[in-house]
Protein backbone atom coordinates (compact mmCIF):
# COMPACT_ATOMS: atom_id res chain seq x y z
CA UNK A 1 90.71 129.15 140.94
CA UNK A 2 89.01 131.17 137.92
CA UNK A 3 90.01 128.20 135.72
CA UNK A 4 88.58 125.57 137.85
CA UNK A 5 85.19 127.57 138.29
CA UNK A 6 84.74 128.16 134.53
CA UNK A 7 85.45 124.44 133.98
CA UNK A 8 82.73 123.63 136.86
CA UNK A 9 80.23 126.04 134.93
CA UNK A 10 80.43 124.01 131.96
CA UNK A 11 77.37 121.47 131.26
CA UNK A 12 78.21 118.29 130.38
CA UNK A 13 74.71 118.19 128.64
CA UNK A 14 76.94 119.63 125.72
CA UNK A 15 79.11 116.28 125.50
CA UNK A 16 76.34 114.23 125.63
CA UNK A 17 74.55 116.25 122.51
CA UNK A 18 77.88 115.96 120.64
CA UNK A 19 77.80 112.46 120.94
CA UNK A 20 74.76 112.26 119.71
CA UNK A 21 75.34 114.85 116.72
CA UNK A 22 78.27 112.43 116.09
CA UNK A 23 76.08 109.38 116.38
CA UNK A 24 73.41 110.89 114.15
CA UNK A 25 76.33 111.99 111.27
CA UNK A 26 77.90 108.45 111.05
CA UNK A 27 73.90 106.85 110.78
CA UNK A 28 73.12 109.59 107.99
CA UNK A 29 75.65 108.93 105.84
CA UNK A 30 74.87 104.87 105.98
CA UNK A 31 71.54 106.01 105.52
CA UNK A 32 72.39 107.82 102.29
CA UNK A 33 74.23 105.22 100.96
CA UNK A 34 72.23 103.57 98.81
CA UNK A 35 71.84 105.92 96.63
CA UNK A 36 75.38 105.65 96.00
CA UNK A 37 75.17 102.16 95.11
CA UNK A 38 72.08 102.18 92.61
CA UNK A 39 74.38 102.26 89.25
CA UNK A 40 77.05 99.77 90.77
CA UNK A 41 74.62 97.53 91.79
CA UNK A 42 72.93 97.65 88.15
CA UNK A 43 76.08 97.10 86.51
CA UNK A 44 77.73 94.55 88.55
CA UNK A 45 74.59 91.99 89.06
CA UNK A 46 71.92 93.25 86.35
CA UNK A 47 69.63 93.82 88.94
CA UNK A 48 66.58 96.61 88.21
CA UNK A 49 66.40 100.03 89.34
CA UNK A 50 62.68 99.08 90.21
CA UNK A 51 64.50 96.25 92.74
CA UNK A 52 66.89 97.98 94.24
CA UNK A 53 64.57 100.73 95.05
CA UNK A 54 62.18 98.45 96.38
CA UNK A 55 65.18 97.27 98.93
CA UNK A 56 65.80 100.98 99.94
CA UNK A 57 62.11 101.18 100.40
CA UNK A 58 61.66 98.90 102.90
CA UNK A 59 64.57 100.41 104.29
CA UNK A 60 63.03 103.43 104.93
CA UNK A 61 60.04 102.38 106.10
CA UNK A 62 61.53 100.10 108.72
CA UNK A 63 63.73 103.02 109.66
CA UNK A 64 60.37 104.88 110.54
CA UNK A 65 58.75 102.10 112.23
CA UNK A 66 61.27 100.78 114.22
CA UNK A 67 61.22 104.60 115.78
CA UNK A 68 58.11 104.54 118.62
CA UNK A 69 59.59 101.44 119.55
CA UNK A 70 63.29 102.82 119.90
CA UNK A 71 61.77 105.46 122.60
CA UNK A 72 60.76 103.07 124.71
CA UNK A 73 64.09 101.23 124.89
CA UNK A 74 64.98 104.58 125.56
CA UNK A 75 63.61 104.77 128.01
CA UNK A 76 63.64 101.00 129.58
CA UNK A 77 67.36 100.15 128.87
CA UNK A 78 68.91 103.77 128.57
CA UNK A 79 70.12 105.97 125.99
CA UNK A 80 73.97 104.40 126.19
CA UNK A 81 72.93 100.95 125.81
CA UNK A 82 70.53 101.14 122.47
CA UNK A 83 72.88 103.49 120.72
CA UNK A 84 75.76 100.54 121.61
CA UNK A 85 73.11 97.56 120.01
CA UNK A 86 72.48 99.69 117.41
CA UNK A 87 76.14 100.16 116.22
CA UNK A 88 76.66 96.49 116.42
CA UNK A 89 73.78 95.83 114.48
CA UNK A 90 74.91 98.16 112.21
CA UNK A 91 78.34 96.55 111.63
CA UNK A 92 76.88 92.93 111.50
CA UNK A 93 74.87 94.53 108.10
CA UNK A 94 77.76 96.53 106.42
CA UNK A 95 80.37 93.47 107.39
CA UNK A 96 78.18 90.60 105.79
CA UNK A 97 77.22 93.19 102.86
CA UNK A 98 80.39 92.87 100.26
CA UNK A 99 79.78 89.39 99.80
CA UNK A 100 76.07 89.13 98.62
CA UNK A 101 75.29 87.74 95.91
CA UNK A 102 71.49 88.05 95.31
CA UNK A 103 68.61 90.94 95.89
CA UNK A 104 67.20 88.84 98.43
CA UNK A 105 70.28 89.75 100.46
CA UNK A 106 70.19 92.87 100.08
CA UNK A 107 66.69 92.73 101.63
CA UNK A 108 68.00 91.22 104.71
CA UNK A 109 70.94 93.14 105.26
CA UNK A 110 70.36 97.06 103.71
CA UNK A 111 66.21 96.49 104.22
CA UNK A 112 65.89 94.69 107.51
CA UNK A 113 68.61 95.18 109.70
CA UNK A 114 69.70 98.41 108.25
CA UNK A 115 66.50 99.63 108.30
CA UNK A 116 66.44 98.72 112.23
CA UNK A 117 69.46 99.86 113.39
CA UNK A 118 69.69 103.39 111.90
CA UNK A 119 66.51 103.96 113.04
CA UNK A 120 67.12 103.56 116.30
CA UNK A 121 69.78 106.41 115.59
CA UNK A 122 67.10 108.58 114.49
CA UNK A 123 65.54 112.22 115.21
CA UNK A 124 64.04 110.08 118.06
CA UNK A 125 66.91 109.96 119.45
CA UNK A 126 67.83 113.18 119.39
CA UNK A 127 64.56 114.75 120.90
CA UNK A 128 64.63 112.64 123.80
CA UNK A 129 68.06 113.35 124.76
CA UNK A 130 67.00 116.99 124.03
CA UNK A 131 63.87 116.87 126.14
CA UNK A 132 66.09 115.06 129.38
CA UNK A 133 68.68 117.69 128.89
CA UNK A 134 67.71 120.65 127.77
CA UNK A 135 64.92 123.02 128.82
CA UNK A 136 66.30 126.87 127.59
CA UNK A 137 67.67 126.46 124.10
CA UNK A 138 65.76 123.03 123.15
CA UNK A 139 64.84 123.91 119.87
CA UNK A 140 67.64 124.70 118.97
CA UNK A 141 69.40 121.74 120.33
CA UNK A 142 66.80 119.91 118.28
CA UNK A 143 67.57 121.68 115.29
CA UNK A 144 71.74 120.73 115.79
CA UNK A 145 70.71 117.19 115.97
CA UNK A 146 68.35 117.51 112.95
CA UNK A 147 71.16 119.09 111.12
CA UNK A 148 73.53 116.11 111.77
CA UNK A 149 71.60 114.33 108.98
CA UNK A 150 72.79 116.91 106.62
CA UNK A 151 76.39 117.08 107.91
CA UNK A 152 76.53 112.99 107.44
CA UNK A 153 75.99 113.62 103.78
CA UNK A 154 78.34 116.45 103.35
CA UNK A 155 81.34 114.29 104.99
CA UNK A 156 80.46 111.06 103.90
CA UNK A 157 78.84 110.99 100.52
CA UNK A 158 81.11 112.60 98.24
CA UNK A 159 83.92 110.61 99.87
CA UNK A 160 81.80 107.43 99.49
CA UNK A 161 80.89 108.55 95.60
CA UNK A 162 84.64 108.60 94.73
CA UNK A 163 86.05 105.25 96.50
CA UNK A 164 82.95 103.82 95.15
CA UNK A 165 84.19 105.27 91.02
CA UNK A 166 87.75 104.42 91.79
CA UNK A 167 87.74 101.36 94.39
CA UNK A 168 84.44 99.97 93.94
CA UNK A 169 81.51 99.98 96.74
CA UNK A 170 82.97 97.35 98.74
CA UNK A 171 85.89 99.55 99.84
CA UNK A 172 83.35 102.35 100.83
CA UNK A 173 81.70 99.53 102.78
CA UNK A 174 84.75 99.46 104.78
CA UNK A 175 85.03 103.25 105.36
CA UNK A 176 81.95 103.26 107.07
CA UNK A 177 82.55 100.25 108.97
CA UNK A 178 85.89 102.00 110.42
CA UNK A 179 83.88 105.06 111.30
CA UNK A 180 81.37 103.37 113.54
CA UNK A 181 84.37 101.15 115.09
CA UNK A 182 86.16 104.80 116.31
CA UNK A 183 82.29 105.46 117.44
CA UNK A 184 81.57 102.51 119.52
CA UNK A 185 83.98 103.42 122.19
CA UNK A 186 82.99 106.72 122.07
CA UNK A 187 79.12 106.53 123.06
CA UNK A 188 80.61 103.47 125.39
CA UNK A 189 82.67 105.77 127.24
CA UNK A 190 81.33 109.11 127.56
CA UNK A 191 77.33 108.94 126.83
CA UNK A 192 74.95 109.57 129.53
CA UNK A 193 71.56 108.66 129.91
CA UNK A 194 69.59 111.21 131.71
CA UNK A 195 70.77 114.27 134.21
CA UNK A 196 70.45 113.12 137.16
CA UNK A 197 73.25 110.35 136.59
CA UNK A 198 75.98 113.51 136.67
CA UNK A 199 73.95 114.86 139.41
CA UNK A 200 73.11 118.08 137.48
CA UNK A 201 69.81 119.99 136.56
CA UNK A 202 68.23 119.80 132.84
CA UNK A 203 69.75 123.45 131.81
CA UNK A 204 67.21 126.30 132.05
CA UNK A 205 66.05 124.50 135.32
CA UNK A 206 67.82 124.12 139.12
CA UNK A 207 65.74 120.90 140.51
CA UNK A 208 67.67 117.58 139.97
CA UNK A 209 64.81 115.19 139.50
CA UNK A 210 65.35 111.40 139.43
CA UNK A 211 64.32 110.10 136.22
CA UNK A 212 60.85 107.98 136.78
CA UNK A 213 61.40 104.28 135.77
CA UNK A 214 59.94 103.12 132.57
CA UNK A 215 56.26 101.32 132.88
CA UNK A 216 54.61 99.26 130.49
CA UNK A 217 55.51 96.54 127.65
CA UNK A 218 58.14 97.51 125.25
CA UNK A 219 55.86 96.15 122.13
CA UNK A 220 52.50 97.29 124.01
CA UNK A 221 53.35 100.56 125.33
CA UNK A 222 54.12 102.27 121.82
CA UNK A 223 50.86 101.09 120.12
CA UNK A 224 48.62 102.00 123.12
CA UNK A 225 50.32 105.40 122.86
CA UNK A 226 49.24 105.76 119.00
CA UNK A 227 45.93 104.53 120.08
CA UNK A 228 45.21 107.24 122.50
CA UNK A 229 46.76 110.08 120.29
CA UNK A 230 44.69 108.33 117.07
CA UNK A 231 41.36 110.52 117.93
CA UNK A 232 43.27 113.75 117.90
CA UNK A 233 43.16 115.95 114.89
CA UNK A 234 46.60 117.45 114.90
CA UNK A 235 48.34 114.03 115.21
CA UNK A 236 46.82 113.13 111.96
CA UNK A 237 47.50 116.78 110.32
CA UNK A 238 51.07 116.51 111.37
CA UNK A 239 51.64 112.61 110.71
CA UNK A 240 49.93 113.91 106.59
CA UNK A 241 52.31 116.90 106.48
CA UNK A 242 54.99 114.56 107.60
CA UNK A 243 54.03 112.29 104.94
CA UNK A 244 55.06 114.45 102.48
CA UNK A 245 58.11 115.48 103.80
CA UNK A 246 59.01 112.31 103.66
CA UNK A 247 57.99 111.93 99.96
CA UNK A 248 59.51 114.99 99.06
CA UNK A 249 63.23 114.61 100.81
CA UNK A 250 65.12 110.90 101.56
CA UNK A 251 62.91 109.12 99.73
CA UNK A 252 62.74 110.60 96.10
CA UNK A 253 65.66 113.41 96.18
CA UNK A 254 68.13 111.33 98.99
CA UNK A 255 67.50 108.23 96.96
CA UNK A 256 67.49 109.15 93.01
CA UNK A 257 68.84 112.54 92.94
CA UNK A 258 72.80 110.91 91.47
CA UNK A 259 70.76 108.51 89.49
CA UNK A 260 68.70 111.35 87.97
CA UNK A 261 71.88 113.02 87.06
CA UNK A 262 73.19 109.85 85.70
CA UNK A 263 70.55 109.87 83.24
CA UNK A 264 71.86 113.00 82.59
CA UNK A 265 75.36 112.43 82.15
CA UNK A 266 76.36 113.85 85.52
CA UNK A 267 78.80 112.09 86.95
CA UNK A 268 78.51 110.26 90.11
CA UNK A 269 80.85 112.26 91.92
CA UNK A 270 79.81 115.50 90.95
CA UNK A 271 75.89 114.43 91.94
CA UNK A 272 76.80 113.08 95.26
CA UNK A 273 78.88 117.08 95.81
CA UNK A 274 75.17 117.82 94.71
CA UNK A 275 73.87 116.10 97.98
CA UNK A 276 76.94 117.56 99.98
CA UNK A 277 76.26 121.00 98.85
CA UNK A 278 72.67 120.71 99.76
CA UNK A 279 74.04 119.04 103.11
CA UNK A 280 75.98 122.41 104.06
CA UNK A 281 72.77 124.44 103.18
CA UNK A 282 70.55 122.45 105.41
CA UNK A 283 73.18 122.27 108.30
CA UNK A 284 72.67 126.02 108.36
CA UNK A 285 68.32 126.44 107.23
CA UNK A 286 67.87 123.60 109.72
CA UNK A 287 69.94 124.64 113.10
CA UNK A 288 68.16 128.20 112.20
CA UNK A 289 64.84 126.86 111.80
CA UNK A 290 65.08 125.45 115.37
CA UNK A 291 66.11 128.27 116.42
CA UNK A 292 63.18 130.24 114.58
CA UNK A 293 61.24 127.83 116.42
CA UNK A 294 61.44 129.03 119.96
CA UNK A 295 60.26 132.67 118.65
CA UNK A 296 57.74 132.28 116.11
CA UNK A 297 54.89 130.39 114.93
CA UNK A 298 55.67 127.18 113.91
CA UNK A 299 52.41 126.58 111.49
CA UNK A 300 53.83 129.67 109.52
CA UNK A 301 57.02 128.67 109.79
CA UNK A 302 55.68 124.73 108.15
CA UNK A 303 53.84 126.51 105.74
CA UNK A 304 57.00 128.51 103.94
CA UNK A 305 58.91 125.66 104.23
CA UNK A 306 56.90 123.20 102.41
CA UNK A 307 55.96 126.23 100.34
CA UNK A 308 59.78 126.83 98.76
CA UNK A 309 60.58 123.21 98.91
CA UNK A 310 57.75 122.75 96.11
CA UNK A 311 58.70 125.19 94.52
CA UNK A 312 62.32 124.06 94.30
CA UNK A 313 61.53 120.63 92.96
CA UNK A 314 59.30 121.87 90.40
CA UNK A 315 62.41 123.76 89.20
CA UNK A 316 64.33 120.58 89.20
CA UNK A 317 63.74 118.84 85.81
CA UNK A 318 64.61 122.36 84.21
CA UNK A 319 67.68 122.75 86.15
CA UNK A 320 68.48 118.69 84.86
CA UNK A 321 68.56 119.54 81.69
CA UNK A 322 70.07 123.09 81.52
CA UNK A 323 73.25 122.60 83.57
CA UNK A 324 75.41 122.77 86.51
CA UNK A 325 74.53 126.50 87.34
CA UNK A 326 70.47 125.18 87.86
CA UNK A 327 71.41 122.50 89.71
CA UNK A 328 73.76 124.38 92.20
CA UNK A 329 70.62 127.23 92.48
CA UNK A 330 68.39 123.89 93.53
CA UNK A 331 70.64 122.64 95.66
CA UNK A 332 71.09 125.95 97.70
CA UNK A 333 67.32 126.28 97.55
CA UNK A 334 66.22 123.00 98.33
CA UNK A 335 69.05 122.49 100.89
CA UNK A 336 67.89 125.52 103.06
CA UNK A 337 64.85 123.52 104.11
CA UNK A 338 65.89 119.48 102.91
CA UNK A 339 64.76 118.97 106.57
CA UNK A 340 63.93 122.34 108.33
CA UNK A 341 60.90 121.19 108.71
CA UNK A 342 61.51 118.55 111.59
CA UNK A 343 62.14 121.63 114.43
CA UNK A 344 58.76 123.53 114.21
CA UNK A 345 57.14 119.75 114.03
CA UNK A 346 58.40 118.42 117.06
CA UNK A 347 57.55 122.08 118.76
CA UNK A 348 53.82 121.11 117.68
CA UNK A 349 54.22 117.55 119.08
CA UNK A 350 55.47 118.51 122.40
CA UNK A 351 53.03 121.39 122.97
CA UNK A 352 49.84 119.21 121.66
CA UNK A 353 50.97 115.85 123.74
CA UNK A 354 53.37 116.92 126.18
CA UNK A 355 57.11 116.63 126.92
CA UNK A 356 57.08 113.22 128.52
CA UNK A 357 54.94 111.51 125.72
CA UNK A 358 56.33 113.88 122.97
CA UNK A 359 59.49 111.19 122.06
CA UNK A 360 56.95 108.60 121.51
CA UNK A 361 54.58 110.32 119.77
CA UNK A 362 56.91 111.90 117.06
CA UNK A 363 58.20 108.22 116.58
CA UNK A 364 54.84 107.56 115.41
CA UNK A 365 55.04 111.04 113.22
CA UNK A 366 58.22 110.23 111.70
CA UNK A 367 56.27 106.85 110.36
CA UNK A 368 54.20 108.74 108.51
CA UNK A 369 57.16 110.53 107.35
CA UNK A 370 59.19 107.37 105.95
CA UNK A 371 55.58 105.69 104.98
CA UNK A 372 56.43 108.76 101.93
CA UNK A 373 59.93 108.47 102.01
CA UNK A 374 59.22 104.92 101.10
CA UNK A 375 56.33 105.06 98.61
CA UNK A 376 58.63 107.84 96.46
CA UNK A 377 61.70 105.42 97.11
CA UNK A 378 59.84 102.80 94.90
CA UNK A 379 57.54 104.80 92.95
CA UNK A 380 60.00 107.13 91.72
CA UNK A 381 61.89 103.79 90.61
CA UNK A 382 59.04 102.30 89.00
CA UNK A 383 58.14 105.98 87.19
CA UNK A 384 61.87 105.83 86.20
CA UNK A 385 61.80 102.80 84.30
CA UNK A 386 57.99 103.11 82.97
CA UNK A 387 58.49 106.77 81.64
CA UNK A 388 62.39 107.12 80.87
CA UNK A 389 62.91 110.13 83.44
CA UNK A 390 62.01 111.27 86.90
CA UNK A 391 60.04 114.22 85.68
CA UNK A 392 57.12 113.51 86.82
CA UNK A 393 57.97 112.20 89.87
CA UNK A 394 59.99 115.72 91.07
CA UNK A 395 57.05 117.79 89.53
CA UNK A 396 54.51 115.56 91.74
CA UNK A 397 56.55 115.68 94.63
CA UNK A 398 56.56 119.47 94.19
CA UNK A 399 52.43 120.04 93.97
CA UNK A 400 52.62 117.98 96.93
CA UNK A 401 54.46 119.75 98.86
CA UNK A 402 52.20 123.07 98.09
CA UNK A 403 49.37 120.47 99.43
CA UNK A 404 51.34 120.23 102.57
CA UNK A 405 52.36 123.96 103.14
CA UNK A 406 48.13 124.41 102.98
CA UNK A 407 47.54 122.03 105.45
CA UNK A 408 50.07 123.22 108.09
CA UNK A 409 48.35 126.27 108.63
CA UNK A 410 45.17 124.04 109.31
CA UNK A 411 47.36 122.93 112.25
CA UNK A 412 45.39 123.85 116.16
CA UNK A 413 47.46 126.11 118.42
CA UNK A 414 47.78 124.88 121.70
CA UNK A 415 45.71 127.54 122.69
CA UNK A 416 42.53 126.57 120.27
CA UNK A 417 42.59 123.51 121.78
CA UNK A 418 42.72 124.71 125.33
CA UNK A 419 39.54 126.68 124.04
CA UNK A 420 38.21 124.12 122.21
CA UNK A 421 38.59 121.48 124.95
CA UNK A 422 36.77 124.25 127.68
């Protein structure tokens, strides 16, 4: 009887979150790929590095975009049935990918539909299962799901990096492929979409609400959300400070970091246990950071992040060229916060615009966020091959980021604008 009543205190809100932590790690390490295959792509068709960023650019950007749009199938078709099209989109791009032949290709099937279907497994995701589920301990649910990003890259890219150096990238094509084929079923199976369908409570609340059906257009209702949120100061302070997150994490470090130690004569393997090292770092700064959102500040807590980050890739072109100790002090560093900062920003988001149009809203955020991640994606690249090196991009990236940390403490409380507003 004590079994069964410890087993019927149990919240299946916790299953559901795991399968989307799950859901997250598999799209993460697709999503960090690329990076992978910059020097295998160069070597086996002759292609640029200015080109093959330019692919992972639009990438990026589409990953971003696609997100407003992504709530609202949320929240038309369900959470179980656009995580299920997603992973079939997803293995329609990797299964075509080993035999292109051309960059235009690669467009289509790492820019286009990549780009759409891991961004419909996105932090979007993740808050609005958050916000149906979870009232006591969201932000810290939030930062778990954040964090899945980090763990994707610390299972699957220095696995990828070696089957890619001994077995080429079209094996490590196939990897991934089998890990989203043991997901499928999965999310099939077990995911949920809301409460109410197991009858229970969000947790840290005792009223079993009916989720209210979705209204609007599915194209119309995410840009007449940006429009109404367009005249509001903090969206545009947090979409900017998002901006150069962005710049200053998937797009510049995510995408050239192994290349940048290429041109150092790091080897590929060792650079992507670079990314994995910074991966277990972040799985730790970023569950804590959501965490350290529910207590403190979260302007304060923006501003240190951005703060060190800048700090840390300033360091970067020293720690290049002086050796593996550097580098493993940056990655520590710069792992802490790689994406800490996505826990106090969503806290902003749903306090400034409210829980029920806070998924939406951040989907327009994280734009602005892979807007940057896209510009450094290509202009990193371009730098690259213009100046020889990627110092100047990491030492921009880094006075950016000091921009940033500024401007988040320019950020309203919910309470100035209360005042403000009376």
């Amino acid at each position: 009887m004590l079994k069964e009543n410890k087993l019927s205190k149990f919240y299946y809100g916790w299953v559901v979150i795991g399968i989307v932590f799950l859901s997250l790690l598999v799209s993460a390490g697709i999503s960090s790929f690329p990076s992978v295959l910059i020097q295998s792509l160069e070597k086996e068709f002759g292609w640029t590095r200015a080109s093959i960023s330019g692919v992972i650019s639009i990438r990026i950007l589409l990953y971003g975009l696609i997100g407003p749009f992504s709530a609202a199938m949320l929240a038309k078709f369900g959470v179980r049935r656009t995580m299920v099209f997603a992973i079939i989109l997803m293995l329609i791009s990797l299964g075509l990918t080993p035999f292109i032949t051309a960059v235009w290709q690669l467009i289509l099937l790492w820019g286009v539909l990549g780009g759409i279907s891991t961004g419909a497994l996105a932090n979007v995701l993740g808050i609005t299962v958050a916000n149906r589920w979870f009232v006591k301990h969201k932000g810290l649910v939030i930062g778990m799901l954040t964090a899945s990003a980090a763990t994707g890259q610390l299972l699957f890219l220095p696995l990828l990096a070696k089957i890619t150096s001994e077995s080429g990238w079209r094996n490590a094509v196939y990897v991934i492929m089998a890990a989203l084929l043991i997901l499928l079923p999965i999310v099939g199976i077990w995911m949920r979409n809301h409460p109410y369908d197991k009858g229970l409570a969000p947790l840290g609340t005792t009223e079993v609400v009916k989720p209210a059906p979705f209204q609007g257009n599915l194209l119309l209702t995410p840009i007449r959300t940006l429009f109404s949120v367009m005249k509001n100061l903090t969206f545009w302070m947090l979409a900017g400070t998002f901006f150069f997150c962005g710049f200053s994490t998937n797009g510049l470090i995510g995408t050239h970091l192994i290349a940048a130690c290429g041109d150092s004569n790091i080897p590929i393997v060792t650079a992507a246990s670079l990314l994995a090292l910074m991966g277990i770092f972040d799985l730790v700064g970023t569950t804590f950071s959501g965490w350290l959102s529910d207590r403190f500040d979260s302007r304060w807590l923006l501003f240190w992040y951005y703060g060190l980050r800048g700090l840390s890739l300033i360091f970067l072109p020293y720690a290049l060229g002086t050796g593996y100790t550097q580098l493993t002090v940056f990655a520590v560093f710069y792992g802490l916060d790689w994406i800490a900062t996505v826990p106090p920003t969503v806290k902003l988001t749903s306090d400034a615009f409210g829980k029920e149009k806070a998924g939406m809203v951040f989907g327009w955020i994280l734009v602005a966020h892979q807007a940057g991640a896209s510009t450094a994606a290509y202009g990193a690249g371009f730098l690259r091959e213009l100046l020889g090196s990627y110092t100047v991009p990491f030492v921009a990236a880094g006075f950016v980021c000091l921009i940033a940390a500024i401007v988040a403490l320019r950020i309203r409380s919910r309470k100035a604008v209360a005042v403000a507003a009376a």
